[in-house]
PDB file of N, CA and C in Angstrom:
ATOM      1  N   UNK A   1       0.818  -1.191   0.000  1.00  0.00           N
ATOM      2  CA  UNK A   1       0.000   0.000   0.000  1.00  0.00           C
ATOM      3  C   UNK A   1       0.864   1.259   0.000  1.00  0.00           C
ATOM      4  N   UNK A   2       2.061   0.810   0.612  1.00  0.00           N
ATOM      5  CA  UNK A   2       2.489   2.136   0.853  1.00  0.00           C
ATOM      6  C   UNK A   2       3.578   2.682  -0.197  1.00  0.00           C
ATOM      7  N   UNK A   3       3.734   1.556  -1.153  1.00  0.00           N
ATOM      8  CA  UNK A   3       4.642   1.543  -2.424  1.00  0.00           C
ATOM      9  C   UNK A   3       3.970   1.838  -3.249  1.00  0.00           C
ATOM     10  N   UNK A   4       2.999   2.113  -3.472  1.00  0.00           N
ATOM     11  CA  UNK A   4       2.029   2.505  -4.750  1.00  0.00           C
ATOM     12  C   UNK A   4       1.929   3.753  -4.244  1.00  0.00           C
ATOM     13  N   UNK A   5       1.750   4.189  -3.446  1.00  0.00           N
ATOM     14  CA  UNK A   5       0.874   6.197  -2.813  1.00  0.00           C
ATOM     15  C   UNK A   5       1.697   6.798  -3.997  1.00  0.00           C
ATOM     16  N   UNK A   6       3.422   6.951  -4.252  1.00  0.00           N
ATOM     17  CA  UNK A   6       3.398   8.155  -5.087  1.00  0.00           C
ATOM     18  C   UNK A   6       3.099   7.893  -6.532  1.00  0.00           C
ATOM     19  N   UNK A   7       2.542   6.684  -6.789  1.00  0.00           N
ATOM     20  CA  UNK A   7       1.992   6.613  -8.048  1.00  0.00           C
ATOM     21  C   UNK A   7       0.494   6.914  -8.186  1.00  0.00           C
ATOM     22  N   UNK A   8      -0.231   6.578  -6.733  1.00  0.00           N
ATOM     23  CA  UNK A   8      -1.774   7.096  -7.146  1.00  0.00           C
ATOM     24  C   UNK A   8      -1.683   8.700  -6.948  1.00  0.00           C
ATOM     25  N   UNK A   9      -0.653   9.207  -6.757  1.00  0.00           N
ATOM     26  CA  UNK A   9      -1.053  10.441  -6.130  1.00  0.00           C
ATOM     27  C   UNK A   9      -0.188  11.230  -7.595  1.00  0.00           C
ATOM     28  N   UNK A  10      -0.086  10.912  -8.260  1.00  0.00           N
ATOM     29  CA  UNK A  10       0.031  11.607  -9.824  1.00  0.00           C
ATOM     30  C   UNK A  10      -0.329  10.767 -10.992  1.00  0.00           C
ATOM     31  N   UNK A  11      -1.894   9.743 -10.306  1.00  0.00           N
ATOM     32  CA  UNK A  11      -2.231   9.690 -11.008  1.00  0.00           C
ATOM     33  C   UNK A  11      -1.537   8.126 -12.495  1.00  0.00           C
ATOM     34  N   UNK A  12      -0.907   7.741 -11.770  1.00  0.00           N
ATOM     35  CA  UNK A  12       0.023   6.668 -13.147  1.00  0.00           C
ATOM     36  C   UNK A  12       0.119   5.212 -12.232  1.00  0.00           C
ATOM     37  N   UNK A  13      -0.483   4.945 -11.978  1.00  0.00           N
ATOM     38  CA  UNK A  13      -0.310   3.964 -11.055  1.00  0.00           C
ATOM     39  C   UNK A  13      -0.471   2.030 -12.071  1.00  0.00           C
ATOM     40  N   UNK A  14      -0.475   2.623 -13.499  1.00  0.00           N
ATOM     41  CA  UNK A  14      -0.177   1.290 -13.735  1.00  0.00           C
ATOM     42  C   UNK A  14       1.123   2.087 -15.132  1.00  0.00           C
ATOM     43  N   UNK A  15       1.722   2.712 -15.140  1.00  0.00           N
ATOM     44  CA  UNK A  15       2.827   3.538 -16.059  1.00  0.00           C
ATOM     45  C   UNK A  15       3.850   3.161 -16.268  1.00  0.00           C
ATOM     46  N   UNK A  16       4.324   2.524 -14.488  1.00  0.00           N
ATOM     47  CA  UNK A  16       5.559   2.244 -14.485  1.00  0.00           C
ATOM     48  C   UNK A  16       5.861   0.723 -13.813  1.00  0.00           C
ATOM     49  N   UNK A  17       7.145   0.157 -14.540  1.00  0.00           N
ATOM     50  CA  UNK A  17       7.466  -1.191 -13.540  1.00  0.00           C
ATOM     51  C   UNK A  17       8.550  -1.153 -12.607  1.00  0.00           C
ATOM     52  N   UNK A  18       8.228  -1.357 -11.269  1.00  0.00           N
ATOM     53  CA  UNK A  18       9.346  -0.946 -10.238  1.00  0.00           C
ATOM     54  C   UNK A  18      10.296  -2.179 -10.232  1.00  0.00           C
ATOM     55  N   UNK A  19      11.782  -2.301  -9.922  1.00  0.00           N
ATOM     56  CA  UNK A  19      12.020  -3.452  -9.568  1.00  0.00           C
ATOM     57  C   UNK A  19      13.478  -2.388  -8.524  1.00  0.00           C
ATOM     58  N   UNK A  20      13.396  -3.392  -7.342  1.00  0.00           N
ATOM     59  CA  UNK A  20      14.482  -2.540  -6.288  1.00  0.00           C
ATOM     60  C   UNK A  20      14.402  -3.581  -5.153  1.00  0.00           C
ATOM     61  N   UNK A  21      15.832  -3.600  -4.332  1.00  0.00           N
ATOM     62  CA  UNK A  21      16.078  -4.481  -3.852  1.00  0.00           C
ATOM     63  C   UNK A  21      16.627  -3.519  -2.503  1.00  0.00           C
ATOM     64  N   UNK A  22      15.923  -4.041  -1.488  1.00  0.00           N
ATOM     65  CA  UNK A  22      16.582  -2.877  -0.181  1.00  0.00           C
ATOM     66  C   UNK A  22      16.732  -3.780   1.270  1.00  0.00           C
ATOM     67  N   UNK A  23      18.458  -3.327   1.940  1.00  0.00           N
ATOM     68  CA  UNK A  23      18.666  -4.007   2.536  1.00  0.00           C
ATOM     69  C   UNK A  23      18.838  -3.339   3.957  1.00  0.00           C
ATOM     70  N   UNK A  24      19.145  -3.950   5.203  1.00  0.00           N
ATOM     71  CA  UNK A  24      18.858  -3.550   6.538  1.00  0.00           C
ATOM     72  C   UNK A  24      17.081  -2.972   6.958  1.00  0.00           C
ATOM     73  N   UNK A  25      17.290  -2.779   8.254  1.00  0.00           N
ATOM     74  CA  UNK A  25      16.102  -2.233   8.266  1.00  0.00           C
ATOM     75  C   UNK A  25      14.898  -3.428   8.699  1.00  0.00           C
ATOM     76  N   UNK A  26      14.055  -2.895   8.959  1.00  0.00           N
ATOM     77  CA  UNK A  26      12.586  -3.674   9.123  1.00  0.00           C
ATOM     78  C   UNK A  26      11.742  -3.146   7.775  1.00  0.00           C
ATOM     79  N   UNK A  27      10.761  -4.121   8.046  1.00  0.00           N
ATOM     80  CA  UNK A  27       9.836  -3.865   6.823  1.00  0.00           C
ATOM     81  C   UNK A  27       9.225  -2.510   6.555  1.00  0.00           C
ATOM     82  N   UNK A  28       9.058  -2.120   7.855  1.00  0.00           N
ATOM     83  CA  UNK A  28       8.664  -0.484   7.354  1.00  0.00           C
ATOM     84  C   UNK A  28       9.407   0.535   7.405  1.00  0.00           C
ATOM     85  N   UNK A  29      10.825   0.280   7.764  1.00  0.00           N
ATOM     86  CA  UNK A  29      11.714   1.402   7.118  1.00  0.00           C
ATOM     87  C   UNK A  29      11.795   0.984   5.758  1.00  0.00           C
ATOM     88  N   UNK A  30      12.269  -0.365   5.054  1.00  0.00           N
ATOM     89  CA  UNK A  30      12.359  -0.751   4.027  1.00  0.00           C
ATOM     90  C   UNK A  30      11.219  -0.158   3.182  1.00  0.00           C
ATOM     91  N   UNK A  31      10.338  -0.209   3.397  1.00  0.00           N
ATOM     92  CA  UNK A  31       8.974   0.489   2.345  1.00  0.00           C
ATOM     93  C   UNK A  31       9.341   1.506   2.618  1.00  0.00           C
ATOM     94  N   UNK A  32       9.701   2.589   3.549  1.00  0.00           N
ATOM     95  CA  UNK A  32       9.938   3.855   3.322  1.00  0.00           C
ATOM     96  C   UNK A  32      10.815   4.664   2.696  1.00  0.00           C
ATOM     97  N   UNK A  33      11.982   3.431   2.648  1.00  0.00           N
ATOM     98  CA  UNK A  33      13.007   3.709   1.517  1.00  0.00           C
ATOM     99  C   UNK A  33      12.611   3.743   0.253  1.00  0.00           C
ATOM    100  N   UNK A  34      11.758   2.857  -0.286  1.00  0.00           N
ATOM    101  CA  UNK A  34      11.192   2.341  -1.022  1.00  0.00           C
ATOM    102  C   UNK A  34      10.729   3.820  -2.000  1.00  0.00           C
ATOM    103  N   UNK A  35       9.685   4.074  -1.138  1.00  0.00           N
ATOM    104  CA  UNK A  35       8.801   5.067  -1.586  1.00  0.00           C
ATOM    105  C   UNK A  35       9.737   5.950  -1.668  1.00  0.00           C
ATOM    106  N   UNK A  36      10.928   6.879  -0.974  1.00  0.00           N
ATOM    107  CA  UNK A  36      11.513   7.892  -0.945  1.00  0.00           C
ATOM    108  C   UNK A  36      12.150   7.413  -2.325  1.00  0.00           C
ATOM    109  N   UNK A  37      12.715   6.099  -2.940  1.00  0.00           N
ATOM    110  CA  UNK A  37      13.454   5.989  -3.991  1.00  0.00           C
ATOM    111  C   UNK A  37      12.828   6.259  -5.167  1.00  0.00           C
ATOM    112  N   UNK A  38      11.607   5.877  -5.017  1.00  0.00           N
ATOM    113  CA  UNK A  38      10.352   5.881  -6.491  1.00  0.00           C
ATOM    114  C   UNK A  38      10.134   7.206  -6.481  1.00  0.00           C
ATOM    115  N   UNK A  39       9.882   7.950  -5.685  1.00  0.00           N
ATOM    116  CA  UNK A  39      10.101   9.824  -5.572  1.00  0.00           C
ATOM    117  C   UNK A  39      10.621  10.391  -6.086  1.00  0.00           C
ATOM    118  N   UNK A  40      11.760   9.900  -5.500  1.00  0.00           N
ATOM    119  CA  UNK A  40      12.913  10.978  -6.298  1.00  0.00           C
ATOM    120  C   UNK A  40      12.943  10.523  -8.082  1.00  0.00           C
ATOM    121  N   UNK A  41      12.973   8.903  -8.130  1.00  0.00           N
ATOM    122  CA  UNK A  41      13.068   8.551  -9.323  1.00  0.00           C
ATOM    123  C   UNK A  41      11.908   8.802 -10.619  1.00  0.00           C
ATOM    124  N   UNK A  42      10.866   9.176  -9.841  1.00  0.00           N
ATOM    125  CA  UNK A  42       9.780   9.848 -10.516  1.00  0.00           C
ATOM    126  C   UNK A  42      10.138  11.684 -11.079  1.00  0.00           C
ATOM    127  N   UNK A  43      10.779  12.080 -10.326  1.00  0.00           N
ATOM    128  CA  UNK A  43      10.834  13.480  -9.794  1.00  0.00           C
ATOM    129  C   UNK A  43      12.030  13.830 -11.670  1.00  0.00           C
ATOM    130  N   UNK A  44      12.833  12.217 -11.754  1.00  0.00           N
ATOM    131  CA  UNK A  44      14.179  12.638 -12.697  1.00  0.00           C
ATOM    132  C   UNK A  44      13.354  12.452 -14.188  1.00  0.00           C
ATOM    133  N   UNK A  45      11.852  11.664 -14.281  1.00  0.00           N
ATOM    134  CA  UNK A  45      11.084  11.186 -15.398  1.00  0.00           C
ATOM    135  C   UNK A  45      10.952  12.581 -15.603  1.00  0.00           C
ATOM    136  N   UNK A  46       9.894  13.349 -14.365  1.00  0.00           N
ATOM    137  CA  UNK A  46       9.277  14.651 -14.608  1.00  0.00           C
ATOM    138  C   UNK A  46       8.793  15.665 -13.316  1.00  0.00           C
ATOM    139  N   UNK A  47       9.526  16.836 -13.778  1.00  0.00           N
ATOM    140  CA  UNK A  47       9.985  17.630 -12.485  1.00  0.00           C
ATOM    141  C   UNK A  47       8.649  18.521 -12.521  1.00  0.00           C
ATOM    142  N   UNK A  48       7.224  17.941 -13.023  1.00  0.00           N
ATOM    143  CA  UNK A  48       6.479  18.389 -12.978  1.00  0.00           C
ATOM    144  C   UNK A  48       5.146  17.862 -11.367  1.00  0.00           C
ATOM    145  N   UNK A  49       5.805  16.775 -11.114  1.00  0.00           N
ATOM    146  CA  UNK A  49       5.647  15.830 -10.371  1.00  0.00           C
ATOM    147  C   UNK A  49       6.002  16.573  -8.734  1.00  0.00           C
ATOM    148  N   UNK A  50       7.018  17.101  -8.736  1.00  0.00           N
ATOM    149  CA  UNK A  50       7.814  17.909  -7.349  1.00  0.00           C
ATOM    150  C   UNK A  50       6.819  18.237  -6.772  1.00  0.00           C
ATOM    151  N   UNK A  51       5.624  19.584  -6.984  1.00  0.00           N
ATOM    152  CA  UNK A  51       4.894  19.884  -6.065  1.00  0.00           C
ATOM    153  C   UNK A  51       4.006  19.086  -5.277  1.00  0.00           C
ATOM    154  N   UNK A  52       3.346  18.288  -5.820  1.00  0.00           N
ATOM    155  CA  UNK A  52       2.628  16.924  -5.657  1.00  0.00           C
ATOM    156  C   UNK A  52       3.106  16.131  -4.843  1.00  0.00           C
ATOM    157  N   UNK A  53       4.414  15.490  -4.984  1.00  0.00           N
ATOM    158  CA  UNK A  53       4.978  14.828  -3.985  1.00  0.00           C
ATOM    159  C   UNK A  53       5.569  15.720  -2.805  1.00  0.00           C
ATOM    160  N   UNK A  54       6.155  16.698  -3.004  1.00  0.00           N
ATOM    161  CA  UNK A  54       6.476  17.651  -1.958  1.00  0.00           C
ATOM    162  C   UNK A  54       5.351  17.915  -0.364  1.00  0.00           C
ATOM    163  N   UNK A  55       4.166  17.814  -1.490  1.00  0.00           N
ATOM    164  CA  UNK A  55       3.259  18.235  -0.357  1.00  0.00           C
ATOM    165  C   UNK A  55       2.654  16.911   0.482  1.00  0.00           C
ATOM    166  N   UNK A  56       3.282  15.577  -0.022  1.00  0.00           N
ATOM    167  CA  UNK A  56       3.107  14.936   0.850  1.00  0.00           C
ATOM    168  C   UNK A  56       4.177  14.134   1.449  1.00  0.00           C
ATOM    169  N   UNK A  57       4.938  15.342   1.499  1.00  0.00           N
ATOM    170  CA  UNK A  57       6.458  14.876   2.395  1.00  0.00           C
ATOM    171  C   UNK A  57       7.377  13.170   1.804  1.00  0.00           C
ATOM    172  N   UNK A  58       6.900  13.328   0.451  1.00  0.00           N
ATOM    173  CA  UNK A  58       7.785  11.594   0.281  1.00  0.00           C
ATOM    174  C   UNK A  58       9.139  11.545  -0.748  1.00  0.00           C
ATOM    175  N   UNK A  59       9.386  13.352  -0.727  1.00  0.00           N
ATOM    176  CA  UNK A  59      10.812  13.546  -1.598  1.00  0.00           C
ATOM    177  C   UNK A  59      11.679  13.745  -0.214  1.00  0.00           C
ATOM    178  N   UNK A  60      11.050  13.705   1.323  1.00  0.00           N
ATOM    179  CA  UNK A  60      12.349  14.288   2.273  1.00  0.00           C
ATOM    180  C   UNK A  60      12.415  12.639   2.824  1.00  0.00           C
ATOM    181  N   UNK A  61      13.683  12.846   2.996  1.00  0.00           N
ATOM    182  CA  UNK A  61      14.781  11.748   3.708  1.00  0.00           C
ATOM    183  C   UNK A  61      14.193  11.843   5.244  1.00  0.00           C
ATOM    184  N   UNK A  62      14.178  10.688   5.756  1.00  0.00           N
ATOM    185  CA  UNK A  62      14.184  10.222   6.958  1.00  0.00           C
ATOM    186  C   UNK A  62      15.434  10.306   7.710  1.00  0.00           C
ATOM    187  N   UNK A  63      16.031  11.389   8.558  1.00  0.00           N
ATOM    188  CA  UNK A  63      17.347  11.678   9.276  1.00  0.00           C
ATOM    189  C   UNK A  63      17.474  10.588  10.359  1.00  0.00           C
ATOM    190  N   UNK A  64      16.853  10.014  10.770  1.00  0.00           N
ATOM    191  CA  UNK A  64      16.699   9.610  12.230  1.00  0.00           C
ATOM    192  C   UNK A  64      17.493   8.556  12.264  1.00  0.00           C
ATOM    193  N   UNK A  65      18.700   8.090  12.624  1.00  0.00           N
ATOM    194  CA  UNK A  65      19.708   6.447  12.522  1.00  0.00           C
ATOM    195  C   UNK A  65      20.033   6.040  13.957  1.00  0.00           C
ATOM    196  N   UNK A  66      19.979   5.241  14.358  1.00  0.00           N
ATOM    197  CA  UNK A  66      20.623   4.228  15.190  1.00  0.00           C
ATOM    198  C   UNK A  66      21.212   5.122  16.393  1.00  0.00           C
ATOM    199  N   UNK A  67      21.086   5.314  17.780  1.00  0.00           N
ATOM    200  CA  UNK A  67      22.169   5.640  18.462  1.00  0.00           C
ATOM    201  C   UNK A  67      23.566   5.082  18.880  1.00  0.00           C
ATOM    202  N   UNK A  68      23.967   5.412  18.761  1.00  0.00           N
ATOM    203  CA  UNK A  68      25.519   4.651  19.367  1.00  0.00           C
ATOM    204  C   UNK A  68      25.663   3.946  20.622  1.00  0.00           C
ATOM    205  N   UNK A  69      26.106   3.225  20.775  1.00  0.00           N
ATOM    206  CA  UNK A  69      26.485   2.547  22.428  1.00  0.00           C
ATOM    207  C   UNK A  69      27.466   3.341  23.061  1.00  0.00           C
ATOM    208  N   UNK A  70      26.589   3.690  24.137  1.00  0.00           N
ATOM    209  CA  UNK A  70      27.894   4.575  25.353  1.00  0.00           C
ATOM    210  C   UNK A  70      28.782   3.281  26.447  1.00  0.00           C
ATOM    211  N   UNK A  71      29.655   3.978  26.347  1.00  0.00           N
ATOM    212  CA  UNK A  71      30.656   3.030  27.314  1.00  0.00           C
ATOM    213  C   UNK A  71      30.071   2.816  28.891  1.00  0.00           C
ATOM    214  N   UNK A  72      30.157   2.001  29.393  1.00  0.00           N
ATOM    215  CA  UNK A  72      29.922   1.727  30.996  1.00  0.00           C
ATOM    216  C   UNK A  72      27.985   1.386  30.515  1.00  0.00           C
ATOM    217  N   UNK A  73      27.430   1.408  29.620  1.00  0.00           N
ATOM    218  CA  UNK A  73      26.197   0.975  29.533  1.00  0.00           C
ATOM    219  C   UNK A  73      25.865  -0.505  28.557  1.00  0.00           C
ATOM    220  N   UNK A  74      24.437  -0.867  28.703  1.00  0.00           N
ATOM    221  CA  UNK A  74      24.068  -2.244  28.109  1.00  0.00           C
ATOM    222  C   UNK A  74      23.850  -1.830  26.679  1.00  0.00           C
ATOM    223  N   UNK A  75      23.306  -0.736  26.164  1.00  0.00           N
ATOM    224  CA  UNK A  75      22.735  -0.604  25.190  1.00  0.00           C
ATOM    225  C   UNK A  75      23.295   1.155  25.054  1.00  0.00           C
ATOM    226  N   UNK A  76      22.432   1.472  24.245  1.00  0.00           N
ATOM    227  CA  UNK A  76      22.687   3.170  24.099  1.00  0.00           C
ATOM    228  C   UNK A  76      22.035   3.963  25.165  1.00  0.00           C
ATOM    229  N   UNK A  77      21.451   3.875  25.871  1.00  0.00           N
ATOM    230  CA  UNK A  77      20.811   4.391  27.123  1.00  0.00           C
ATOM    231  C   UNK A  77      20.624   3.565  28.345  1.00  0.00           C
ATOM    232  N   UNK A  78      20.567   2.122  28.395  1.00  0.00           N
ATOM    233  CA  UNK A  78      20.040   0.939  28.893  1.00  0.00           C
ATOM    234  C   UNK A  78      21.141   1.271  29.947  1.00  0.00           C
ATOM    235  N   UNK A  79      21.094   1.069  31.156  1.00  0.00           N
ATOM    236  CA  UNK A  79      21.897   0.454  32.089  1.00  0.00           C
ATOM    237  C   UNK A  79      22.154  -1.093  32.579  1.00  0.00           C
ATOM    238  N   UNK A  80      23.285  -1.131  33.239  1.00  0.00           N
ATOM    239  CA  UNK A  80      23.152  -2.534  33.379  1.00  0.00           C
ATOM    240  C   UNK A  80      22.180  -2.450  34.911  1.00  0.00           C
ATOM    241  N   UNK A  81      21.757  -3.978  34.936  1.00  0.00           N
ATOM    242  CA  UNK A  81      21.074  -3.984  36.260  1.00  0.00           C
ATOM    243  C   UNK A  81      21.170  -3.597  37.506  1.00  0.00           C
ATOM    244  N   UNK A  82      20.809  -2.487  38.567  1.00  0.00           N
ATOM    245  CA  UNK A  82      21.403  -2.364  39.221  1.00  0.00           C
ATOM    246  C   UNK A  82      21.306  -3.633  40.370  1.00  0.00           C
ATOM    247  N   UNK A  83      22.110  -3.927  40.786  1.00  0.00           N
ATOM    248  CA  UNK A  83      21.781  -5.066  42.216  1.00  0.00           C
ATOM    249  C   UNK A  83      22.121  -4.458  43.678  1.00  0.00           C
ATOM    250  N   UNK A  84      21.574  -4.645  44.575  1.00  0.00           N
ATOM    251  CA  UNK A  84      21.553  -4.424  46.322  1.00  0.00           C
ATOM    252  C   UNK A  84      22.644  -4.743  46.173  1.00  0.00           C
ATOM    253  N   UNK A  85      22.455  -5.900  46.395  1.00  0.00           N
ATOM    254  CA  UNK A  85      23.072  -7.267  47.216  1.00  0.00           C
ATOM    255  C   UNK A  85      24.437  -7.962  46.551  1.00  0.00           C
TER     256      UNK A  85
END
């Protein structure tokens, strides 16, 4: 569903044949890559397309990655257990 939106939303939704292969991630970052790739790759067919997709936010990149692991912790925020005893 969510790999088709920038094709119903200009309208061409049987125009083009996608084929793309995307790795890491869960399934719904993976579709979100997805869609951000068919965007832009729509955007290089016809830059008439930009406002349309613009206004539904699926030409901007997702910034948000992974935090880092801090030292003396389990995870990136996680502590280890504290114990009493």
């Amino acid at each position: 569903m969510l790999i088709v939106r920038p094709f119903e939303l200009i309208n061409q939704a049987t125009e083009y044949d996608v084929r793309c292969s995307v790795k890491g991630g869960g399934p719904t970052g993976q579709a979100g890559a997805m869609v951000h790739g068919i965007s832009k790759a729509l955007l290089l067919f016809n830059e008439e397309f930009k406002s349309t997709l613009k206004t539904e936010k699926l030409t901007t990149r997702d910034s948000r990655s992974v935090e880092r692991k801090k030292p003396g912790r389990k995870k990136a925020r996680r502590s280890f257990q504290f114990s009493k005893r």
